[in-house]
Protein backbone atom coordinates (compact mmCIF):
# COMPACT_ATOMS: atom_id res chain seq x y z
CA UNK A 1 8.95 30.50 19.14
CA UNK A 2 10.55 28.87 22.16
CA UNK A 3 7.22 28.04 23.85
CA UNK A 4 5.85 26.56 20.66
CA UNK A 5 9.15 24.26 20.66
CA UNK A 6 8.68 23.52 24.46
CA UNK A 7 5.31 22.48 23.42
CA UNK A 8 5.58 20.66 20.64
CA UNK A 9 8.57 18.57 22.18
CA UNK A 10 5.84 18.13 25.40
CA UNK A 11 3.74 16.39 22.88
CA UNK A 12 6.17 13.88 21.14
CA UNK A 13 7.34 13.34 24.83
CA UNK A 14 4.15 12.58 25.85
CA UNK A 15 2.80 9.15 26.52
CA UNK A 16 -0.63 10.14 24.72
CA UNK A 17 1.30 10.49 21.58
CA UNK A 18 0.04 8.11 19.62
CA UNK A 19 -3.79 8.62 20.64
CA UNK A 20 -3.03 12.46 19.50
CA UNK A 21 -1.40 11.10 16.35
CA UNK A 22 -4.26 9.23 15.59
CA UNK A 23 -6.72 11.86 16.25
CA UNK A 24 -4.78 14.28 13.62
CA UNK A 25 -4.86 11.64 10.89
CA UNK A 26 -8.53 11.61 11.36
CA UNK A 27 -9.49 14.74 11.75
CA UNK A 28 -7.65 15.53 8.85
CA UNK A 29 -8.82 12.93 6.78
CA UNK A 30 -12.78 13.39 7.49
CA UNK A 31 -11.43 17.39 6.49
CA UNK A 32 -9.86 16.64 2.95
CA UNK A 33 -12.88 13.81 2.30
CA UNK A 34 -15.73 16.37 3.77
CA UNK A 35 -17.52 17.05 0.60
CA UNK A 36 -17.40 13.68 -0.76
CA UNK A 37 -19.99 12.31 0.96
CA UNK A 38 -23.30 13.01 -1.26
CA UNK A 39 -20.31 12.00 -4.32
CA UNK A 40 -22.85 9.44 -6.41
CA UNK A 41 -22.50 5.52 -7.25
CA UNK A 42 -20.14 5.12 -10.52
CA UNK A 43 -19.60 2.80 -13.28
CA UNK A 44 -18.57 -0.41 -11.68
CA UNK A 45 -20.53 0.32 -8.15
CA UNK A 46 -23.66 -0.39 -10.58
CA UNK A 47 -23.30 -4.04 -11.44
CA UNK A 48 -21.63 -4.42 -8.26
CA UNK A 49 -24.37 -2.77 -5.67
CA UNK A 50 -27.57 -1.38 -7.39
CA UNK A 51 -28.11 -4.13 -9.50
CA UNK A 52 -26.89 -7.30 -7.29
CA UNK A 53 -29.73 -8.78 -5.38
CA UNK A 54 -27.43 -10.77 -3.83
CA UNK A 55 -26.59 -8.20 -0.74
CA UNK A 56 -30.23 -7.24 -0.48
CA UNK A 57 -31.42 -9.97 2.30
CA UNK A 58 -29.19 -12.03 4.39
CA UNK A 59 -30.19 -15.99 3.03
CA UNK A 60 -28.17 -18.70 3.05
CA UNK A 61 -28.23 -18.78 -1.00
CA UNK A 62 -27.40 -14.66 -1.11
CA UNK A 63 -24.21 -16.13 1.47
CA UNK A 64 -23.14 -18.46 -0.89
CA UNK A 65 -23.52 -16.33 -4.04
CA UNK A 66 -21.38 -13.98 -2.90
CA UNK A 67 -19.06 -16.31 -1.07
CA UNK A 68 -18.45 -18.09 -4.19
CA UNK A 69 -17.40 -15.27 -6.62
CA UNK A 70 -14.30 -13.45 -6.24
CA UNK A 71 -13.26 -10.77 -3.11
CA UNK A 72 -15.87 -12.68 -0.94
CA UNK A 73 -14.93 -10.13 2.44
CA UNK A 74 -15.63 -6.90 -0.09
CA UNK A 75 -18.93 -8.60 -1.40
CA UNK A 76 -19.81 -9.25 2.65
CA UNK A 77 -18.77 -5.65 3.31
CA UNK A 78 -21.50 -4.39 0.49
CA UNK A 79 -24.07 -6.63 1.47
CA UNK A 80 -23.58 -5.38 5.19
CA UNK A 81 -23.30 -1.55 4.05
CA UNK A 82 -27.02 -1.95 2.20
CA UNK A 83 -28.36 -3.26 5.35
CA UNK A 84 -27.30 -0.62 7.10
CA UNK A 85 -28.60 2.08 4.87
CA UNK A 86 -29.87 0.99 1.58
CA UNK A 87 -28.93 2.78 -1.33
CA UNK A 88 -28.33 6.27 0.52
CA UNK A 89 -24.45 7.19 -0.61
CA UNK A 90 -23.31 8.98 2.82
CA UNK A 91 -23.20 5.52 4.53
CA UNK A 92 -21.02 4.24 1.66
CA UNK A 93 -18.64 7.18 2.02
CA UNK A 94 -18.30 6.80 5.91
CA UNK A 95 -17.15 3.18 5.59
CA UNK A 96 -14.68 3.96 3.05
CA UNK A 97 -13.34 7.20 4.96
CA UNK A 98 -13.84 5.29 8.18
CA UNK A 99 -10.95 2.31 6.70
CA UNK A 100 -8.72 4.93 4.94
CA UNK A 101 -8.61 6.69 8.49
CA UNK A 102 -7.57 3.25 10.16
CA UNK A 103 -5.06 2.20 7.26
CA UNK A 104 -3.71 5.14 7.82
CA UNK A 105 -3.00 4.52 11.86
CA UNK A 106 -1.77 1.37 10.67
CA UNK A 107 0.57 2.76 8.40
CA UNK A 108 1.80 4.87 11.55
CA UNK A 109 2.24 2.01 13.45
CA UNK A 110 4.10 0.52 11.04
CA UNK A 111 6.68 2.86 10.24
CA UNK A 112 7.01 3.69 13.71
CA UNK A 113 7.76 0.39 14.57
CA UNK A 114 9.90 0.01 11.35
CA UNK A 115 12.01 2.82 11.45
CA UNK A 116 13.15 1.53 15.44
CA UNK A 117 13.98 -1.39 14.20
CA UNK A 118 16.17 -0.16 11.65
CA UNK A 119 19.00 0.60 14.46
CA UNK A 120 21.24 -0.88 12.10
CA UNK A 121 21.02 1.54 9.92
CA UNK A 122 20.86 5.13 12.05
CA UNK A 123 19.95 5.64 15.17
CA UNK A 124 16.44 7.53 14.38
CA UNK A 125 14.67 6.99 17.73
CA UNK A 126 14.74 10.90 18.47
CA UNK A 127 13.16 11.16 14.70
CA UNK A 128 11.24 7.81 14.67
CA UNK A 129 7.58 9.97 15.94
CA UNK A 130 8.17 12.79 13.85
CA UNK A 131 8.84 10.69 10.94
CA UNK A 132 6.10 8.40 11.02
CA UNK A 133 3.41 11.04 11.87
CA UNK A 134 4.74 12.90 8.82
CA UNK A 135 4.65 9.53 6.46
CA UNK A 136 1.41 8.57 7.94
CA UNK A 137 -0.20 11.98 6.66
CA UNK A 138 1.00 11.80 3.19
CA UNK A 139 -0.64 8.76 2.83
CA UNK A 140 -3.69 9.99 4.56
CA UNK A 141 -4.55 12.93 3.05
CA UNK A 142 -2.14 12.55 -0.41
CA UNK A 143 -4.75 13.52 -3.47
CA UNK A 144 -3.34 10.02 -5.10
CA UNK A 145 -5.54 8.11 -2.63
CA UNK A 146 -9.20 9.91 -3.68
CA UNK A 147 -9.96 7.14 -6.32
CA UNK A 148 -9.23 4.48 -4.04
CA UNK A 149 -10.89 6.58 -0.90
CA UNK A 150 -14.21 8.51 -2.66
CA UNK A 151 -14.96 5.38 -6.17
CA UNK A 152 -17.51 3.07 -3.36
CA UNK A 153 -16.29 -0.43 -5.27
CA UNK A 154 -12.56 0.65 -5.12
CA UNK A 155 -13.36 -0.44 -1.44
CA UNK A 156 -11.41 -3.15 -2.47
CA UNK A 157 -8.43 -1.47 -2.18
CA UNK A 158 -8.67 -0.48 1.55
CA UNK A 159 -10.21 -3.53 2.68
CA UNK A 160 -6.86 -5.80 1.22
CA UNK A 161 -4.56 -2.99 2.53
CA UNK A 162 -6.68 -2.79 6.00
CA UNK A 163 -5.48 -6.64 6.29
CA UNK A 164 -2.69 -6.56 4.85
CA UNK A 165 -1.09 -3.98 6.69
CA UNK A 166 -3.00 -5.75 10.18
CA UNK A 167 -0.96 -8.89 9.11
CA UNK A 168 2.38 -6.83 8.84
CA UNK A 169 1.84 -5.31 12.46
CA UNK A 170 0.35 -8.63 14.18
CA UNK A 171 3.92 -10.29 12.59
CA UNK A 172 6.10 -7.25 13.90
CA UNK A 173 4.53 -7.90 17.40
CA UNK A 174 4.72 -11.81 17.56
CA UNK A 175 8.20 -11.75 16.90
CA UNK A 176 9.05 -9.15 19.36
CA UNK A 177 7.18 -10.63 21.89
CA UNK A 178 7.32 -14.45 21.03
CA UNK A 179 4.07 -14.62 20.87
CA UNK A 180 3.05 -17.54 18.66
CA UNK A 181 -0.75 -16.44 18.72
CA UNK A 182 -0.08 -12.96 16.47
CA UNK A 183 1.37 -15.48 13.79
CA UNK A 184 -2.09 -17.43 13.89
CA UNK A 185 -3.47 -13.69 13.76
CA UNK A 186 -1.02 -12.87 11.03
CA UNK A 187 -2.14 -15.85 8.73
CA UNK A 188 -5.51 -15.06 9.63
CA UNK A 189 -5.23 -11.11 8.41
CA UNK A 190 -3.65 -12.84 5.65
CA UNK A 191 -6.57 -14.77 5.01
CA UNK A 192 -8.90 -11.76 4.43
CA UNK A 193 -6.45 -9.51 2.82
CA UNK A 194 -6.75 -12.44 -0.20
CA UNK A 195 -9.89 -12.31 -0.01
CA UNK A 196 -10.30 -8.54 -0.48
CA UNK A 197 -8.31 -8.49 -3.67
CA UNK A 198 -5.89 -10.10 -5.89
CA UNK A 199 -2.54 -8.42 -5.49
CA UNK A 200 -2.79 -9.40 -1.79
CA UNK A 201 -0.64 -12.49 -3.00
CA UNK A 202 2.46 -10.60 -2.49
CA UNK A 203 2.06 -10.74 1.54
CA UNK A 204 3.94 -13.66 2.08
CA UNK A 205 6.76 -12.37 -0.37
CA UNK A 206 7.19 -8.94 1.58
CA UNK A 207 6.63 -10.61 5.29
CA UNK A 208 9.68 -12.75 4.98
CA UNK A 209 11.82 -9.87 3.11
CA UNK A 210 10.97 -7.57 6.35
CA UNK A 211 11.71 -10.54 8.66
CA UNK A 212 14.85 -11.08 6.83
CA UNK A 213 16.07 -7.22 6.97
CA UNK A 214 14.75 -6.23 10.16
CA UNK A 215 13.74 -8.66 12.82
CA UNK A 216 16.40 -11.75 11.61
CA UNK A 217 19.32 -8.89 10.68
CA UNK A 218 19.90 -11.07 7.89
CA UNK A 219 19.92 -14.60 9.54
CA UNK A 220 18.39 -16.68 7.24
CA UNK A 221 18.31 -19.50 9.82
CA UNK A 222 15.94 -17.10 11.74
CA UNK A 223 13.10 -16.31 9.51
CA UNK A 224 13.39 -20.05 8.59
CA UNK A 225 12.56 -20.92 12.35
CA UNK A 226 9.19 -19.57 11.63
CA UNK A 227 8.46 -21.63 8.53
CA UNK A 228 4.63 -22.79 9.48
CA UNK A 229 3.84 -19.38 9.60
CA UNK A 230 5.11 -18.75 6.30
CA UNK A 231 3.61 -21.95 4.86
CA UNK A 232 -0.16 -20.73 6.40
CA UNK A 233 0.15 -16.97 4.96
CA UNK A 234 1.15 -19.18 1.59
CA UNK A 235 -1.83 -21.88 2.17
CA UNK A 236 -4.00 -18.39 1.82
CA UNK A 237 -3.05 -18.01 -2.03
CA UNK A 238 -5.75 -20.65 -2.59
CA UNK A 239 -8.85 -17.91 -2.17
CA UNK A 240 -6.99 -16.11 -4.89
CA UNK A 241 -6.08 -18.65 -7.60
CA UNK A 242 -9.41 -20.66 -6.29
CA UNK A 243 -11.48 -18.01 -7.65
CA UNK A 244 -8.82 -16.85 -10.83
CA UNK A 245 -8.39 -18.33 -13.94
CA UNK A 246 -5.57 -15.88 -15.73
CA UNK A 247 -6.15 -18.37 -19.27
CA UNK A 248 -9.76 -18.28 -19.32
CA UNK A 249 -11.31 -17.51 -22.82
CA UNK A 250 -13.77 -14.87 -21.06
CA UNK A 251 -11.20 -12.86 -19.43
CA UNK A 252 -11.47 -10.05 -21.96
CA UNK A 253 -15.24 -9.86 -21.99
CA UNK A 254 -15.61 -9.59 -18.01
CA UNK A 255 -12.77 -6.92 -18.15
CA UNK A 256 -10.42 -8.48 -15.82
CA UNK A 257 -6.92 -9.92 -15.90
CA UNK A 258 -5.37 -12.94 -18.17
CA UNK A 259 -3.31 -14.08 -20.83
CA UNK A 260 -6.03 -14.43 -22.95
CA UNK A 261 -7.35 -10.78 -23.26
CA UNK A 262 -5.56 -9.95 -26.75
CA UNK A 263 -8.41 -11.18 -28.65
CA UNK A 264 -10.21 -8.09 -28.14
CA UNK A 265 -7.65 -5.36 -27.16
CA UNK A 266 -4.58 -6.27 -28.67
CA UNK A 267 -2.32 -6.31 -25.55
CA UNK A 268 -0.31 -9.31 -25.17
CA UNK A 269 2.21 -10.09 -22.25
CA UNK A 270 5.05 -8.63 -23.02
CA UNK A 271 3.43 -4.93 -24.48
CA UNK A 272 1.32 -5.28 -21.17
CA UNK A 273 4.93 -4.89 -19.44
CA UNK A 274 6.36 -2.73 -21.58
CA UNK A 275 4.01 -0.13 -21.05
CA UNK A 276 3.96 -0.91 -17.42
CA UNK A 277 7.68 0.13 -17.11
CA UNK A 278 6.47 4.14 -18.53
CA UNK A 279 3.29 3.59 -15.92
CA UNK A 280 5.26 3.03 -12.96
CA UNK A 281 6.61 6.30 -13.88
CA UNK A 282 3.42 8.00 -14.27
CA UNK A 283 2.79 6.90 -10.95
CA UNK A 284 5.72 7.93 -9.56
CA UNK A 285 4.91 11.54 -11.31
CA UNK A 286 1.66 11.54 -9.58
CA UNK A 287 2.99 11.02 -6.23
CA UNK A 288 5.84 13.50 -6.46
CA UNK A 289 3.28 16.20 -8.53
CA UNK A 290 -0.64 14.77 -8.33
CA UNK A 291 -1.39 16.88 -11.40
CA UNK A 292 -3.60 15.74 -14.06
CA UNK A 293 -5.35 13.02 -12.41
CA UNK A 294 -7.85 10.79 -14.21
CA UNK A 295 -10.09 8.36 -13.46
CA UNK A 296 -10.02 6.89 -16.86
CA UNK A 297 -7.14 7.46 -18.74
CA UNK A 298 -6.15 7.07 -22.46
CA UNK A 299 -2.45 5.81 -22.02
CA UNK A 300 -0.24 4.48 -24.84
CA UNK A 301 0.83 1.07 -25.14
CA UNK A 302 4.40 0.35 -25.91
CA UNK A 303 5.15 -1.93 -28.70
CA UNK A 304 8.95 -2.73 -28.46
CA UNK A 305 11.84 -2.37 -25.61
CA UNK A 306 13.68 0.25 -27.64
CA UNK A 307 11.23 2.99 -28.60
CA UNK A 308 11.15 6.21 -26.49
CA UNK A 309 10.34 6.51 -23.81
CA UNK A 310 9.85 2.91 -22.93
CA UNK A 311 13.84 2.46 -23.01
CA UNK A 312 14.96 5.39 -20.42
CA UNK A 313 11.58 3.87 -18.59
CA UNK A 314 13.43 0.43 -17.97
CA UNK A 315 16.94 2.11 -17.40
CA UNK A 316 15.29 4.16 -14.70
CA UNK A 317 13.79 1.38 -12.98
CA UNK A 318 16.73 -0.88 -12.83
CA UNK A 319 19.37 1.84 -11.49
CA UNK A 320 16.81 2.18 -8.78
CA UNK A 321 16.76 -1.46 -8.17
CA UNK A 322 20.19 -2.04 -8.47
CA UNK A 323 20.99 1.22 -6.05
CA UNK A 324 18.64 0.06 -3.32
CA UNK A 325 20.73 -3.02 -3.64
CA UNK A 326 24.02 -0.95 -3.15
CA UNK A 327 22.91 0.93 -0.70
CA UNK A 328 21.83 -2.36 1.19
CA UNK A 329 24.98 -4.75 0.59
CA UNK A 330 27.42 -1.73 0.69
CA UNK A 331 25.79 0.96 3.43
CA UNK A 332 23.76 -1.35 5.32
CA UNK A 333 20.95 0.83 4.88
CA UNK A 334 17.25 -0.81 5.61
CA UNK A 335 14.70 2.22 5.57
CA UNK A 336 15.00 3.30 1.43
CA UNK A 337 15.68 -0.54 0.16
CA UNK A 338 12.67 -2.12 1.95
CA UNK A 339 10.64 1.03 0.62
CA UNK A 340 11.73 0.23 -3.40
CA UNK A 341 10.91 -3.43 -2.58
CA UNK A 342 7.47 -2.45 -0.91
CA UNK A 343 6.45 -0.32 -3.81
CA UNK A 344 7.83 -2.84 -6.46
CA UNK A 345 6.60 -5.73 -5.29
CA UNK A 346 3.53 -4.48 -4.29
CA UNK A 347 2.73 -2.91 -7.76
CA UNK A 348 4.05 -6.54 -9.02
CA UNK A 349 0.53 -8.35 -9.83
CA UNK A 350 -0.81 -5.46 -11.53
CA UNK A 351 1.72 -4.09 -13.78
CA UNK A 352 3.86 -7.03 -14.94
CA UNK A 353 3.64 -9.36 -17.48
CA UNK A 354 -0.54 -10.45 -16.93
CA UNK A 355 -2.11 -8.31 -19.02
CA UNK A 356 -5.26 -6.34 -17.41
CA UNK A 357 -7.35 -4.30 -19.81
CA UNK A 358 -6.95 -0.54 -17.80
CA UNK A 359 -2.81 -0.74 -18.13
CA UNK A 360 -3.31 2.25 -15.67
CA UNK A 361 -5.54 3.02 -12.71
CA UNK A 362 -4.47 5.17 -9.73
CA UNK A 363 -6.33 2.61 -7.31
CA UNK A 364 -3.85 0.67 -7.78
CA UNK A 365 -1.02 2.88 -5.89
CA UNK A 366 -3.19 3.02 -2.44
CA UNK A 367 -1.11 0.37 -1.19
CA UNK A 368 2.25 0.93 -2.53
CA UNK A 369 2.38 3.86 -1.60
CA UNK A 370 3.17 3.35 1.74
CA UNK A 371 6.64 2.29 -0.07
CA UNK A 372 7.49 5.07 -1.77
CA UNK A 373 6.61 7.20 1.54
CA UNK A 374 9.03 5.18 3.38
CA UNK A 375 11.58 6.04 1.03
CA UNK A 376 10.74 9.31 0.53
CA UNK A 377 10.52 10.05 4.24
CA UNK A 378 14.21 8.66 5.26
CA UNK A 379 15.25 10.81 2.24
CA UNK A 380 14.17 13.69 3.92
CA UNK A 381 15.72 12.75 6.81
CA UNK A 382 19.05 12.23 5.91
CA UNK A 383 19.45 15.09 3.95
CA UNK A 384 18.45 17.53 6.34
CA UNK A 385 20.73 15.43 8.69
CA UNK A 386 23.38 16.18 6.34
CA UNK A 387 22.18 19.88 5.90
CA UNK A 388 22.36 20.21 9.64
CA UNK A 389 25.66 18.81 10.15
CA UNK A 390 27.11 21.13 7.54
CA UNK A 391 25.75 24.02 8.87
CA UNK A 392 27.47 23.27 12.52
CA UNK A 393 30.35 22.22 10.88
CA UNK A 394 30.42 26.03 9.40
CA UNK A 395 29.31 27.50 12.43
CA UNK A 396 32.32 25.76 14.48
CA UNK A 397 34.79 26.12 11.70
CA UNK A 398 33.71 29.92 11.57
CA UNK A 399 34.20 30.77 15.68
CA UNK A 400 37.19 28.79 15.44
CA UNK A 401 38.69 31.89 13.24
CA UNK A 402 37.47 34.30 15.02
């Protein structure tokens, strides 16, 4: 056992550690994925790939086509995959595993980088390797992530997250280093994280909350000294809302998101966010206990605030709120706050108060996710911190009666 420990502590010593961190999340990743390669096209990758013409020949009227329609950097991203191989699956799979595997490096990085910041809060720069190795895994490898990793069109998914999370670490590294061309890189990641999918509108919301927390230490003068940047990433909103009409009479029939979709299914605002409160939860099930998964599910709506279990649904959600605010106010705690914002806000634009037909899909936890990992990874920590210090405490207490 001691040469294993001499050994391990070699490698998180090492200099190499990151390339050898990398190289586990892959390996690991093509492992779990392995035998979804030959998996066949489904439901929406029909409309979307076999039947669009539009990505079969590179014209400047196929370009504008899918230019012009919404999630313009997935549509390029098909048109190049069919290129590439045609209609033969295993090329389809590699470029989705081939993303998930470098989301997953990003989402090293950035708790890596996040958790050393947070010196505030604990000093966890012995921990900070282990820690975001471990969180980096979960999310590589958790069975949550299959629909958005092995469902081709869910692509979507890890393309905005790809760019989204590139915008987060090109931020993190202008600021450290001054460097004012990251935050042209960071609006420009920006950019195509809007243009990969919808929710991507949160970015500018969460990029000035993590300035704010960790690289300002609350100095709202600070994050305000970078205001262009934050008034590009916002100027980026217009691919999304260009190409989005929530009131548009059609919304139900196209099976997307608006106001409007209660012609047809009966959901209206507010039941759309009453049921999201018990969804949340589901999801929050699924990533403690991924049991039960569906790619279609049959989920209830709620009808009023005060039916079961709707009610201990909202009561759940704001202690947690209003805790991560305690424990940020009254602790100074970073780590488990910014994760209940990440996961929050990022689950914001999809179960709120804009109704979308599916009230549920588990796609839509690839990239929030990476906040409840956060959180659930300086949880870990700090009890077994505690654990350890009791158990010395014991020890000590126990050889000072002898």
């Amino acid at each position: 056992m001691g040469k294993i420990r001499i050994f391990l502590e070699s490698i998180f010593n090492s200099n190499r550690f990151n390339l050898y961190a990398f190289g586990l999340i892959a390996v690991l990743i093509i492992i779990a994925y392995s035998n979804t390669f030959t998996a066949s096209f489904h439901f929406d990758d029909n409309p979307a790939i076999i039947e669009n013409p539009n990505i079969r020949h590179i014209t400047t009227d196929n370009l504008i086509k899918i230019l012009a329609v919404n999630r313009p950097v997935v549509n390029l991203s098909i048109m190049l995959n069919y290129l590439l191989g045609g209609l033969n699956v295993v090329g389809w799979h590699i470029f989705n595993v081939g993303v998930h595997i470098t989301n997953s490096c990003f989402v090293y990085l950035l708790m890596l980088w996040t958790i050393n910041l947070a010196a505030s809060e604990k000093d966890y720069s012995n921990q900070a390797k282990r820690m975001a190795l471990f969180g980096a895994l979960l999310f590589a490898v958790h069975p949550v992530q299959t629909e958005s990793v092995t469902y081709i069109i869910s692509r979507s998914e890890l393309l905005a997250t790809f760019f989204y999370l590139a915008a987060f670490l090109f931020f993190i590294k202008g600021s450290l280093t001054k460097n004012k061309g990251y935050y042209v890189a960071t609006i420009f990641s920006s950019a195509l994280s809007m243009g990969s999918k919808e929710w991507a509108v949160t970015l500018p919301a969460l990029l000035m909350l993590y300035d704010y927390m960790f690289i300002a230490e609350g100095k709202t003068r600070v994050v305000l000294e970078r205001w262009w940047m934050y008034v590009g990433v916002a100027l980026t909103w217009w691919i999304v809302l260009s190409k989005l009409n929530l009131f548009a009479p059609a919304a139900a029939s196209t099976g997307g998101v608006g106001f409007n979709i209660t012609s047809t299914t009966g959901i209206t605002s507010t039941t759309y966010l009453l049921t999201s409160f018990n969804v949340i939860w589901t999801y929050v099930r699924l990533l403690f206990l991924p049991i039960n998964q569906n790619l279609d599910y049959d989920y209830p709506i709620a009808k009023t605030l005060l039916e079961f279990p709707t009610i201990i649904s909202f009561m759940g959600h704001f202690i947690m709120v209003l805790a991560s605010f305690w424990l940020y106010r009254k602790k100074g705690w970073l780590l488990i706050p910014f994760g209940v914002a990440w996961f929050y806000i990022g689950l914001s634009p999809v179960q709120s108060f804009v109704p979308v037909i599916d009230v549920i899909f588990e796609h839509r936890l690839y990239m929030p996710s990476i906040g409840f990992i956060i959180v659930f990874i300086t949880t870990y920590e700090w009890l077994f911190d505690r654990l350890s210090s009791k158990h010395v405490e014991k020890k000590a207490t126990q050889l000072g009666n002898v």
